[in-house]
PDB file of N, CA and C in Angstrom:
ATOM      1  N   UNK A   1       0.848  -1.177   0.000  1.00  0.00           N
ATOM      2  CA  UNK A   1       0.000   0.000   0.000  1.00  0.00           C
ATOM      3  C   UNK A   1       0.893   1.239   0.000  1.00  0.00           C
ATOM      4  N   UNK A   2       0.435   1.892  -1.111  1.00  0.00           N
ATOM      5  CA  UNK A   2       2.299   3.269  -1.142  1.00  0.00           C
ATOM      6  C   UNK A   2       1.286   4.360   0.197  1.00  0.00           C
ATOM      7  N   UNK A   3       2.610   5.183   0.596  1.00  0.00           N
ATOM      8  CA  UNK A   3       2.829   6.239   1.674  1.00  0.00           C
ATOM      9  C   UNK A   3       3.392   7.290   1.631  1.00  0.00           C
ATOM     10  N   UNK A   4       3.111   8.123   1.872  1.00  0.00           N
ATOM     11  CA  UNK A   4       3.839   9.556   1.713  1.00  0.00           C
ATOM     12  C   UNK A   4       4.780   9.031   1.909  1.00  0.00           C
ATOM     13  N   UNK A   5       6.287  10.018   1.108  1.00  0.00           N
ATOM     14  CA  UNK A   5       7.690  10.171   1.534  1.00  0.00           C
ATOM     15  C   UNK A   5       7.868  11.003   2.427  1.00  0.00           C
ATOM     16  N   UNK A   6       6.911  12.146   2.877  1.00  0.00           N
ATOM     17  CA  UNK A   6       7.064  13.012   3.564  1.00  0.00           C
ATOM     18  C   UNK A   6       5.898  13.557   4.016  1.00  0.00           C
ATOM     19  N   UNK A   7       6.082  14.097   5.037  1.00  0.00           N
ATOM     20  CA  UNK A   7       4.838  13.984   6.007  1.00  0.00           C
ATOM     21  C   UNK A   7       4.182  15.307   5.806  1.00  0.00           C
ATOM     22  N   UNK A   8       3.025  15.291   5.585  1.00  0.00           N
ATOM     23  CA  UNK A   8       1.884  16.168   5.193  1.00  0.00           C
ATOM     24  C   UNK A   8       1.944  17.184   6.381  1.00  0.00           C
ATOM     25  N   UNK A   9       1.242  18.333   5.715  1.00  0.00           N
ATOM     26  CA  UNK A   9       1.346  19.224   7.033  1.00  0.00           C
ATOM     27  C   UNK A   9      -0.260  19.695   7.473  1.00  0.00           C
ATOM     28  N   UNK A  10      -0.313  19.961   8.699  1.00  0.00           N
ATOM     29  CA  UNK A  10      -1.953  20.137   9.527  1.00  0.00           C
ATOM     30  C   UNK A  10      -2.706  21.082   8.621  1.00  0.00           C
ATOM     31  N   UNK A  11      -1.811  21.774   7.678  1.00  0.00           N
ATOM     32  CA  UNK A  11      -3.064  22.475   7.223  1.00  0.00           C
ATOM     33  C   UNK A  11      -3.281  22.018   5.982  1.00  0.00           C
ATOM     34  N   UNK A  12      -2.960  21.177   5.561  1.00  0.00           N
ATOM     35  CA  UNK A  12      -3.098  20.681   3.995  1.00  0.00           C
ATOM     36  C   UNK A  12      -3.933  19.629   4.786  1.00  0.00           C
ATOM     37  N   UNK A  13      -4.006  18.854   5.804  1.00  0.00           N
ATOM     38  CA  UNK A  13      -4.967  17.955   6.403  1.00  0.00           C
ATOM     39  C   UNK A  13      -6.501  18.593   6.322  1.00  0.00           C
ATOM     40  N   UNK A  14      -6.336  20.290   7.081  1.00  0.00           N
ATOM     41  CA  UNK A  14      -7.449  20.541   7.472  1.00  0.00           C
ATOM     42  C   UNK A  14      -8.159  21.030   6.431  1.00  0.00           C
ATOM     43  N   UNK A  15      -7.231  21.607   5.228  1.00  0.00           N
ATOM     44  CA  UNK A  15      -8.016  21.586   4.064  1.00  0.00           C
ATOM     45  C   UNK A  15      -8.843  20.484   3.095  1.00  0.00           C
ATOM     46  N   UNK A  16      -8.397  19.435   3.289  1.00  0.00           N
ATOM     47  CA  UNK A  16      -8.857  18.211   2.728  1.00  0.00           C
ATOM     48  C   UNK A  16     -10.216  17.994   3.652  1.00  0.00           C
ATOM     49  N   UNK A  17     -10.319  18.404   4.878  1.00  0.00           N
ATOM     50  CA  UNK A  17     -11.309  17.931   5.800  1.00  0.00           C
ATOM     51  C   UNK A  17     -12.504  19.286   5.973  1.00  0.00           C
ATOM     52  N   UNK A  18     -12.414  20.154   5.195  1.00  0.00           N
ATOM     53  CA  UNK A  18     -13.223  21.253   5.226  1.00  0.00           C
ATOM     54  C   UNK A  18     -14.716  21.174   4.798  1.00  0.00           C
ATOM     55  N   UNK A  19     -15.159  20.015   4.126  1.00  0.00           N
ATOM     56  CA  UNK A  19     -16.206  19.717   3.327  1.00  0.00           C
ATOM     57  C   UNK A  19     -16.956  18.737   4.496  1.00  0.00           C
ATOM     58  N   UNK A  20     -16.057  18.360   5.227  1.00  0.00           N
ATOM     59  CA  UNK A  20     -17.359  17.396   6.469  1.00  0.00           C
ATOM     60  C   UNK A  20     -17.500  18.258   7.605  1.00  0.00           C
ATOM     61  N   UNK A  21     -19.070  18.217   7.098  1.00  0.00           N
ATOM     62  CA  UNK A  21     -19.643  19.383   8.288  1.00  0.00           C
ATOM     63  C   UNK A  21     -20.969  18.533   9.219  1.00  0.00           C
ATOM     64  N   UNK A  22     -20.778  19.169  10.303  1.00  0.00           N
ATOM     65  CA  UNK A  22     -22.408  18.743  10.814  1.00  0.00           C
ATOM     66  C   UNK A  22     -23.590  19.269  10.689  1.00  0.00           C
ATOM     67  N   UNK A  23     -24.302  18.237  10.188  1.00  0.00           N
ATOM     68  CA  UNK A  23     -25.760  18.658   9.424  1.00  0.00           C
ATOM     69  C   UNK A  23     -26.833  18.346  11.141  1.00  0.00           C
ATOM     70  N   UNK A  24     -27.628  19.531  10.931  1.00  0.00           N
ATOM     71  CA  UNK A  24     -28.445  19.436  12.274  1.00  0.00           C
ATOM     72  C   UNK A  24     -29.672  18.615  11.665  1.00  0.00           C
ATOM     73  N   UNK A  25     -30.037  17.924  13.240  1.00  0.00           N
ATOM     74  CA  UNK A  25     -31.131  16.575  12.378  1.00  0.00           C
ATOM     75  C   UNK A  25     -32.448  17.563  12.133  1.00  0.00           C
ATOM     76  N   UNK A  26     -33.025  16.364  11.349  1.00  0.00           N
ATOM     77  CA  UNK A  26     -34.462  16.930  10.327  1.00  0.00           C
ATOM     78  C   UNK A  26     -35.143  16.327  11.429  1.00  0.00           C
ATOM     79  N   UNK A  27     -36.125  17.669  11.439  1.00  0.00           N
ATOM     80  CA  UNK A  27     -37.395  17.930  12.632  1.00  0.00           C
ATOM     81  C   UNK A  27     -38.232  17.883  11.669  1.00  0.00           C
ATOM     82  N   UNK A  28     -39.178  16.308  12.255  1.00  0.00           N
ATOM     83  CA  UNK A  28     -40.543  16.495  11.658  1.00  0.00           C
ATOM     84  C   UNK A  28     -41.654  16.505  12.729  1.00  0.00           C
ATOM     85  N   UNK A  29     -42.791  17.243  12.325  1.00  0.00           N
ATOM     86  CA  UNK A  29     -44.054  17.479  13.117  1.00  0.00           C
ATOM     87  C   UNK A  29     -45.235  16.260  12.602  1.00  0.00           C
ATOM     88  N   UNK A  30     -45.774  15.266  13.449  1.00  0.00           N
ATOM     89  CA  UNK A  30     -46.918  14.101  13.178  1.00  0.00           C
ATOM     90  C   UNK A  30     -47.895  15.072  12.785  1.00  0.00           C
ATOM     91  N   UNK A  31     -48.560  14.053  11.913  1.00  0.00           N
ATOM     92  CA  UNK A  31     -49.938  14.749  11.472  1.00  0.00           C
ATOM     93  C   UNK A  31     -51.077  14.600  12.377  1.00  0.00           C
ATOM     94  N   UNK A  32     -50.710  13.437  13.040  1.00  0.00           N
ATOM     95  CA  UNK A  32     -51.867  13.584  14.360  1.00  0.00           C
ATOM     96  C   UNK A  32     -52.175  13.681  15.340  1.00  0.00           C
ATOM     97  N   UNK A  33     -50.718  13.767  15.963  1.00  0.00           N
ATOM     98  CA  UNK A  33     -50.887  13.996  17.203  1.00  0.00           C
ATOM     99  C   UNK A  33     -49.911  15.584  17.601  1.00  0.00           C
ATOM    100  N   UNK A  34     -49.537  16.469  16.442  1.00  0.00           N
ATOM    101  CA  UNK A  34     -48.903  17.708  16.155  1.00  0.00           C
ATOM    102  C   UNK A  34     -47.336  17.670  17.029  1.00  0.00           C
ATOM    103  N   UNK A  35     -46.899  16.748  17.257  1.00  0.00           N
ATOM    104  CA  UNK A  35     -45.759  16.539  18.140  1.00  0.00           C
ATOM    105  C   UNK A  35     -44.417  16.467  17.648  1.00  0.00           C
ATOM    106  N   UNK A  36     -43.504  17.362  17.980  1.00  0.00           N
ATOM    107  CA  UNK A  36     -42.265  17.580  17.092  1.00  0.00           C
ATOM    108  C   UNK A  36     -41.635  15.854  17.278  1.00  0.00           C
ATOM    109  N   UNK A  37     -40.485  15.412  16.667  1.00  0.00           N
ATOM    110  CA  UNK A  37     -39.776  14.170  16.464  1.00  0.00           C
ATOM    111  C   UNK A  37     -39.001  14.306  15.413  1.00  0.00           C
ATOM    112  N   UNK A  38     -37.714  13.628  15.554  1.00  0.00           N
ATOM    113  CA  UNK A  38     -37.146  13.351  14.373  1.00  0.00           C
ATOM    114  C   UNK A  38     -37.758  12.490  13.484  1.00  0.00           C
ATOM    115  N   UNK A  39     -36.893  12.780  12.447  1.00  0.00           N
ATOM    116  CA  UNK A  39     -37.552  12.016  11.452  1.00  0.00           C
ATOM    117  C   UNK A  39     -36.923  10.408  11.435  1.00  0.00           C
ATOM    118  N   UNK A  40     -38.272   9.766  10.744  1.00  0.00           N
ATOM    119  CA  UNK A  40     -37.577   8.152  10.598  1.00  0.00           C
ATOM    120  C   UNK A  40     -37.393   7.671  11.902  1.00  0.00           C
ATOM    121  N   UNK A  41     -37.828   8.110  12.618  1.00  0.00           N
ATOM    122  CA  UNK A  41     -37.794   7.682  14.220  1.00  0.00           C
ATOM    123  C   UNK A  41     -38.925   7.337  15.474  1.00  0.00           C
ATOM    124  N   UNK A  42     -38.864   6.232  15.968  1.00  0.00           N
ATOM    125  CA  UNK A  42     -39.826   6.088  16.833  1.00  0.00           C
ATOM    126  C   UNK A  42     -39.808   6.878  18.032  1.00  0.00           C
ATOM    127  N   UNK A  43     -40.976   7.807  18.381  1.00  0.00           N
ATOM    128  CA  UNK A  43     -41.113   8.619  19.761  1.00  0.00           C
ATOM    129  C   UNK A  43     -41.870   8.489  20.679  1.00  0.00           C
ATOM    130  N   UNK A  44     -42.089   9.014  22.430  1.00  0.00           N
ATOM    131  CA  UNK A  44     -43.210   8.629  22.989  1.00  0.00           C
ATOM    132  C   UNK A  44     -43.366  10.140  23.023  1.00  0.00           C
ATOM    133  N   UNK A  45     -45.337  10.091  23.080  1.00  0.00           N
ATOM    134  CA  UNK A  45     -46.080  10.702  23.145  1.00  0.00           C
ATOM    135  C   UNK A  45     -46.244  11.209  24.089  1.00  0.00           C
ATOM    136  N   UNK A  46     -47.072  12.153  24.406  1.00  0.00           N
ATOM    137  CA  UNK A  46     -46.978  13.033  26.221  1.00  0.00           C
ATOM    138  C   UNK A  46     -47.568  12.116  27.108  1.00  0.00           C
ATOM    139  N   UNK A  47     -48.705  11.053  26.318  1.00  0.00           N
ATOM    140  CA  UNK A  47     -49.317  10.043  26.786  1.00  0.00           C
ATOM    141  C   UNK A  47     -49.008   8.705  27.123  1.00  0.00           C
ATOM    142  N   UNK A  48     -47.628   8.743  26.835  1.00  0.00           N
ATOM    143  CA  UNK A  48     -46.883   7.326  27.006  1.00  0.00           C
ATOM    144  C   UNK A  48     -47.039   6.161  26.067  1.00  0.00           C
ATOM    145  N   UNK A  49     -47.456   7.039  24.829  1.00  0.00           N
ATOM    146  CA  UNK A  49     -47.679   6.107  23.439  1.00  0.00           C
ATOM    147  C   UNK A  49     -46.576   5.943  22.887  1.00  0.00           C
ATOM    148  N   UNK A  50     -45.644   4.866  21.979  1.00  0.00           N
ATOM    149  CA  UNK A  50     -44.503   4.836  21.588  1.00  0.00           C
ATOM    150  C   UNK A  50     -45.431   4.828  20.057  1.00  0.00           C
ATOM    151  N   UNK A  51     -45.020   5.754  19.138  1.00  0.00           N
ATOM    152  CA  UNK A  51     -45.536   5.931  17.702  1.00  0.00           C
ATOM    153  C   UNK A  51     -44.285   6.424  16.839  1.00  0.00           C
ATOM    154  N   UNK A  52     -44.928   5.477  15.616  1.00  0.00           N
ATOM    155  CA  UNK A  52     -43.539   5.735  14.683  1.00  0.00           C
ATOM    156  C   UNK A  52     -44.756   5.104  13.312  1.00  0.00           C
ATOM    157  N   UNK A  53     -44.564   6.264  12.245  1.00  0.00           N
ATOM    158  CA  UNK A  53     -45.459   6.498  10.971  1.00  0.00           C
ATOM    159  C   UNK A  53     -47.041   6.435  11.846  1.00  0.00           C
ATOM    160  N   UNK A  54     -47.360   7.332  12.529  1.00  0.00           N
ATOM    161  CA  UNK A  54     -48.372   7.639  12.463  1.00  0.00           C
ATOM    162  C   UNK A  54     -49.359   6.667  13.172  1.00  0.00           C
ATOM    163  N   UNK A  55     -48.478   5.743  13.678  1.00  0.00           N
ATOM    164  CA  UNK A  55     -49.256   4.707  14.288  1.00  0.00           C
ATOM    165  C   UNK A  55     -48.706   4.188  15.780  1.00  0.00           C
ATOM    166  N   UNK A  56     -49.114   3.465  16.161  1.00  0.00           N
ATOM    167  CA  UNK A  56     -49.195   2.984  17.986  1.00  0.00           C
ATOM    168  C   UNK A  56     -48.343   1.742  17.588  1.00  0.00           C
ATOM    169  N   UNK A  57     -46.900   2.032  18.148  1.00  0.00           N
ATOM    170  CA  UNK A  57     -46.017   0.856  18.062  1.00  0.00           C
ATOM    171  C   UNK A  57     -46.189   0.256  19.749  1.00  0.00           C
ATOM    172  N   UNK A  58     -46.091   0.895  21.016  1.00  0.00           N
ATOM    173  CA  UNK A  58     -46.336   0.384  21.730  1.00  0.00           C
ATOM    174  C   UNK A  58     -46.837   1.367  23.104  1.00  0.00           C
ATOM    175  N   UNK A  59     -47.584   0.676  24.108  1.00  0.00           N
ATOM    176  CA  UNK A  59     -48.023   1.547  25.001  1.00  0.00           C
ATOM    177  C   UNK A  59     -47.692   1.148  26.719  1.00  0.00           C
ATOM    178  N   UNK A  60     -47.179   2.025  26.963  1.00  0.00           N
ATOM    179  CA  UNK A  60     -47.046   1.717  28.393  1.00  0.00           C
ATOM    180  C   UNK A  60     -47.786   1.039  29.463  1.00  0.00           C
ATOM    181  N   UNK A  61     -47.517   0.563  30.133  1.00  0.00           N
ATOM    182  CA  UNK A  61     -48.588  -0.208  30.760  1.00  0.00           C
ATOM    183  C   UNK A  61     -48.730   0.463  32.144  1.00  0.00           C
ATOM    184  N   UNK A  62     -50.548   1.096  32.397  1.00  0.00           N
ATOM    185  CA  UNK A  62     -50.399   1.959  33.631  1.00  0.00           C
ATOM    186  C   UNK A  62     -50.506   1.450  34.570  1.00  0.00           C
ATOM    187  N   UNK A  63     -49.574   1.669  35.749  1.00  0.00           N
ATOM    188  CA  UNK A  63     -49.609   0.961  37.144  1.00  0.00           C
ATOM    189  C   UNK A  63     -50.756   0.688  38.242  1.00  0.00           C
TER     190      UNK A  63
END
């Protein structure tokens, strides 16, 4: 596997690395129950509903 002959310097590194940035996650709002969540992601509800697409994946069980 070939290797530099000579060793790169921090800013020719940090230029190569200038293009990876952090992307802030995508906020989506349910259509039915108006509740912010990421997207593609299962959330609980204020009600202790676990929902993911709009539907009842699972529910807490009250004591």
């Amino acid at each position: 596997m070939p290797n530099p002959k000579r060793r790169h310097s921090a800013s020719r590194r940090d230029k190569r690395r200038t293009h990876y940035k952090a992307v802030p996650a995508t906020i989506a709002i349910d259509k039915t129950t108006g509740e912010t969540h990421l997207s593609h992601r299962a959330y609980f509800t204020t009600d202790g509903k676990l929902m993911y697409n709009g539907q009842v994946v699972f529910e807490k069980a009250s004591k």
